[in-house]
Protein backbone atom coordinates (compact mmCIF):
# COMPACT_ATOMS: atom_id res chain seq x y z
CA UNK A 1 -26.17 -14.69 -15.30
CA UNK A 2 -22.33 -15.10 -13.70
CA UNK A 3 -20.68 -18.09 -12.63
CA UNK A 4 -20.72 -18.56 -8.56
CA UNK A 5 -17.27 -19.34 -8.09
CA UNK A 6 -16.71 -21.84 -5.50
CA UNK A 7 -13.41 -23.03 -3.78
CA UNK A 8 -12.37 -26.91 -4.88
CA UNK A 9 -13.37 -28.78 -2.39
CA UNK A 10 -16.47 -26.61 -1.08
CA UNK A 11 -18.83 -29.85 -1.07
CA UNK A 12 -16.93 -32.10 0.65
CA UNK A 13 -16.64 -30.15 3.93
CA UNK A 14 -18.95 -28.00 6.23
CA UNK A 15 -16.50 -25.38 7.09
CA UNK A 16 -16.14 -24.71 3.89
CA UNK A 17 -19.66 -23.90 3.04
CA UNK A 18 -21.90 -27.51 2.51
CA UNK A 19 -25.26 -26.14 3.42
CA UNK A 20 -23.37 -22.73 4.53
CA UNK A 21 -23.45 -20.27 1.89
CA UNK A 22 -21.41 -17.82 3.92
CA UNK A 23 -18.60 -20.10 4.45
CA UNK A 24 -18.37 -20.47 0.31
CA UNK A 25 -15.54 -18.28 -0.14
CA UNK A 26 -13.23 -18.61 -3.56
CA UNK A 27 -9.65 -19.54 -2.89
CA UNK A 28 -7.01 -20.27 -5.97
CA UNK A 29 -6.60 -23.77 -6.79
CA UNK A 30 -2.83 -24.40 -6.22
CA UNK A 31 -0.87 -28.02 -6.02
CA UNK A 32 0.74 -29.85 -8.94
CA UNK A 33 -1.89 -32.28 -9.70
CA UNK A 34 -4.80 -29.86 -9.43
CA UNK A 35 -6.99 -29.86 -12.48
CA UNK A 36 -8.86 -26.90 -11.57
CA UNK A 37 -5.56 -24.93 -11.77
CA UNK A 38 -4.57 -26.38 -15.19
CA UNK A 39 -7.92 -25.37 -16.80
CA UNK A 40 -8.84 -28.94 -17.16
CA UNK A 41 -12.44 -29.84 -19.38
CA UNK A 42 -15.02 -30.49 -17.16
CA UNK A 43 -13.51 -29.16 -14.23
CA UNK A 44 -15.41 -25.82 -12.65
CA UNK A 45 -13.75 -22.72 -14.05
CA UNK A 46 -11.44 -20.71 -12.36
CA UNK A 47 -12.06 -16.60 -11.69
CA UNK A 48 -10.23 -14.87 -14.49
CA UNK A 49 -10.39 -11.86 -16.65
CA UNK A 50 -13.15 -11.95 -19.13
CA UNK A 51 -16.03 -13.19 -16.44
CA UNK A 52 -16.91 -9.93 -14.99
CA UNK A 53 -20.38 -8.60 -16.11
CA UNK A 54 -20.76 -5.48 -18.57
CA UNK A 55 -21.20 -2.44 -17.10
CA UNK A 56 -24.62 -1.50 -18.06
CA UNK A 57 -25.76 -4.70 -15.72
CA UNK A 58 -23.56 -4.39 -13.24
CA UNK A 59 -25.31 -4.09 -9.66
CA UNK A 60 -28.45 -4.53 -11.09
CA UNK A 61 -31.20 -7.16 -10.53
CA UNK A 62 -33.88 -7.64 -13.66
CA UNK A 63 -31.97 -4.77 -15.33
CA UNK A 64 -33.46 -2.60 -12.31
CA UNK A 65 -31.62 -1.10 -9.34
CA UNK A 66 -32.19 -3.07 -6.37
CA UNK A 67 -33.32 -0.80 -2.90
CA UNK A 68 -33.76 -2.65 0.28
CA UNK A 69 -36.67 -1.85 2.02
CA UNK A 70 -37.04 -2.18 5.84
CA UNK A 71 -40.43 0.62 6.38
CA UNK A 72 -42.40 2.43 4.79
CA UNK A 73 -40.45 5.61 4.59
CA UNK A 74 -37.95 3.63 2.79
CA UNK A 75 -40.68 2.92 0.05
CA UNK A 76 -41.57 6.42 -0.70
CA UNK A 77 -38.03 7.43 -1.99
CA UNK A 78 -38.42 4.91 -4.57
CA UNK A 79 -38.19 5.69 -8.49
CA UNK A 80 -39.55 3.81 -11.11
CA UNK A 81 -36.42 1.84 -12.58
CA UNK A 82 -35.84 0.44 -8.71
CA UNK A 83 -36.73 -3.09 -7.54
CA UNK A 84 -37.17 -3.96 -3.61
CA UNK A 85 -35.75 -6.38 -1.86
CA UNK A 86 -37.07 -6.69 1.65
CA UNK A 87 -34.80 -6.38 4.74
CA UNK A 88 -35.90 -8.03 7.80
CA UNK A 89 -38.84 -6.89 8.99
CA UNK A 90 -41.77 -8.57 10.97
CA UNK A 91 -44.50 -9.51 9.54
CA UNK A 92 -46.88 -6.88 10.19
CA UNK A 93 -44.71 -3.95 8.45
CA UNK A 94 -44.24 -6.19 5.93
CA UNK A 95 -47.58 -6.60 5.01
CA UNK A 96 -47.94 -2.88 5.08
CA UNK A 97 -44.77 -2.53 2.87
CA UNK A 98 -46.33 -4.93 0.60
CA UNK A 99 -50.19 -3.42 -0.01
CA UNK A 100 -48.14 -0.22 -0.89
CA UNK A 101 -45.88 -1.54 -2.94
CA UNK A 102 -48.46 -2.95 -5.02
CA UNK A 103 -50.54 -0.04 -5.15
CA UNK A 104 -47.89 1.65 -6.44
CA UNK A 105 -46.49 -1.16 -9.38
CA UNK A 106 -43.27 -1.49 -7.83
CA UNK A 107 -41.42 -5.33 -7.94
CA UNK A 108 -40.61 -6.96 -5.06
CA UNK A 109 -37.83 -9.33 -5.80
CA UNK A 110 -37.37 -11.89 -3.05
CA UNK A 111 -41.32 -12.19 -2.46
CA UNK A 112 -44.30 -12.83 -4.14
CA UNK A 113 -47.26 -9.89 -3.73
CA UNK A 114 -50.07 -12.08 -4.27
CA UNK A 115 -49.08 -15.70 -2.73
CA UNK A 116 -47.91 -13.46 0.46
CA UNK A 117 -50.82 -11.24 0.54
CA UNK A 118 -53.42 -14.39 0.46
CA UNK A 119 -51.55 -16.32 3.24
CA UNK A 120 -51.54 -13.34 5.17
CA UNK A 121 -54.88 -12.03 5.22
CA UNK A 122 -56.45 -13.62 8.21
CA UNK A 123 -53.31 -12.26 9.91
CA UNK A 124 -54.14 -8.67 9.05
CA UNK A 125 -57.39 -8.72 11.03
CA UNK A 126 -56.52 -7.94 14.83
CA UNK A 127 -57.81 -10.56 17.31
CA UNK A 128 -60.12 -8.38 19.69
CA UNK A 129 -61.82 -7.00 17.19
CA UNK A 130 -65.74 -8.24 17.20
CA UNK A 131 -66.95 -10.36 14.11
C-alpha cells in the first residue's frame, strides 16, 4: 500500500483536514527549521520520486479494476477481473444491486454482501403486503 501524504501541520487545524479528509491536501514543507523538509528520522516523509506505485497496480483495488456501480445496468457490463464499488444509491437499488452481484461472484469493495443482506431483509418485504 502507498503512503497518504499529508501537509505538516494537517492535525493541528480543521481547515486543514482534522476530521475533513477533503481538506487533507499535500503542500511542500518549506521554512529553515522545518524537519520535514530536511528529511529528518522520524519525521513523515515527503512526496518524492521513487513512491509512485508500479504500473501493473496502478488504479487498481485487490489487483482488480474498480467499476462504480449506481443500477443495475451498470452491473451487467461488468467482466470478471472488475471489483464494484457502490455509488450512492438508496437503499432499495442497492439491495437489488447487491442479490445480483452475488449471484453472479462479483466483489463488492466498500460493503459487505452478507452482513448487508441480513440487516436488510425485513426491509425487502413491502409494508402492505398481508402476512
Amino acid at each position: 500500500m502507498t503512503a497518504k501524504f499529508l501537509r505538516r501541520t494537517w492535525s493541528r487545524y480543521s481547515k486543514l483536514g482534522k476530521r475533513r479528509k477533503n481538506k487533507q491536501v499535500w503542500r511542500k514543507p518549506t521554512g529553515r527549521d522545518n524537519k520535514m523538509r530536511e528529511k529528518r528520522r522520524g519525521y513523515p516523509a515527503i512526496v518524492s520520486i521513487g513512491h509512485r506505485t508500479d504500473k501493473k497496480s496502478r488504479g487498481k483495488v485487490k489487483e482488480k479494476i474498480p467499476k462504480t456501480v449506481r443500477n443495475l445496468l451498470d452491473l451487467k457490463n461488468l467482466e470478471k477481473n472488475d471489483i464494484i464499488i457502490l455509488g450512492r444509491i438508496g437503499n432499495k437499488n442497492k439491495i437489488k444491486i447487491v442479490e445480483k452481484a452475488k449471484e453472479k461472484g462479483i466483489e463488492i469493495y466498500n460493503l459487505n454482501k452478507d452482513k448487508f443482506l441480513e440487516k436488510n431483509k425485513l426491509k425487502g418485504v413491502k409494508k402492505n403486503e398481508p402476512k
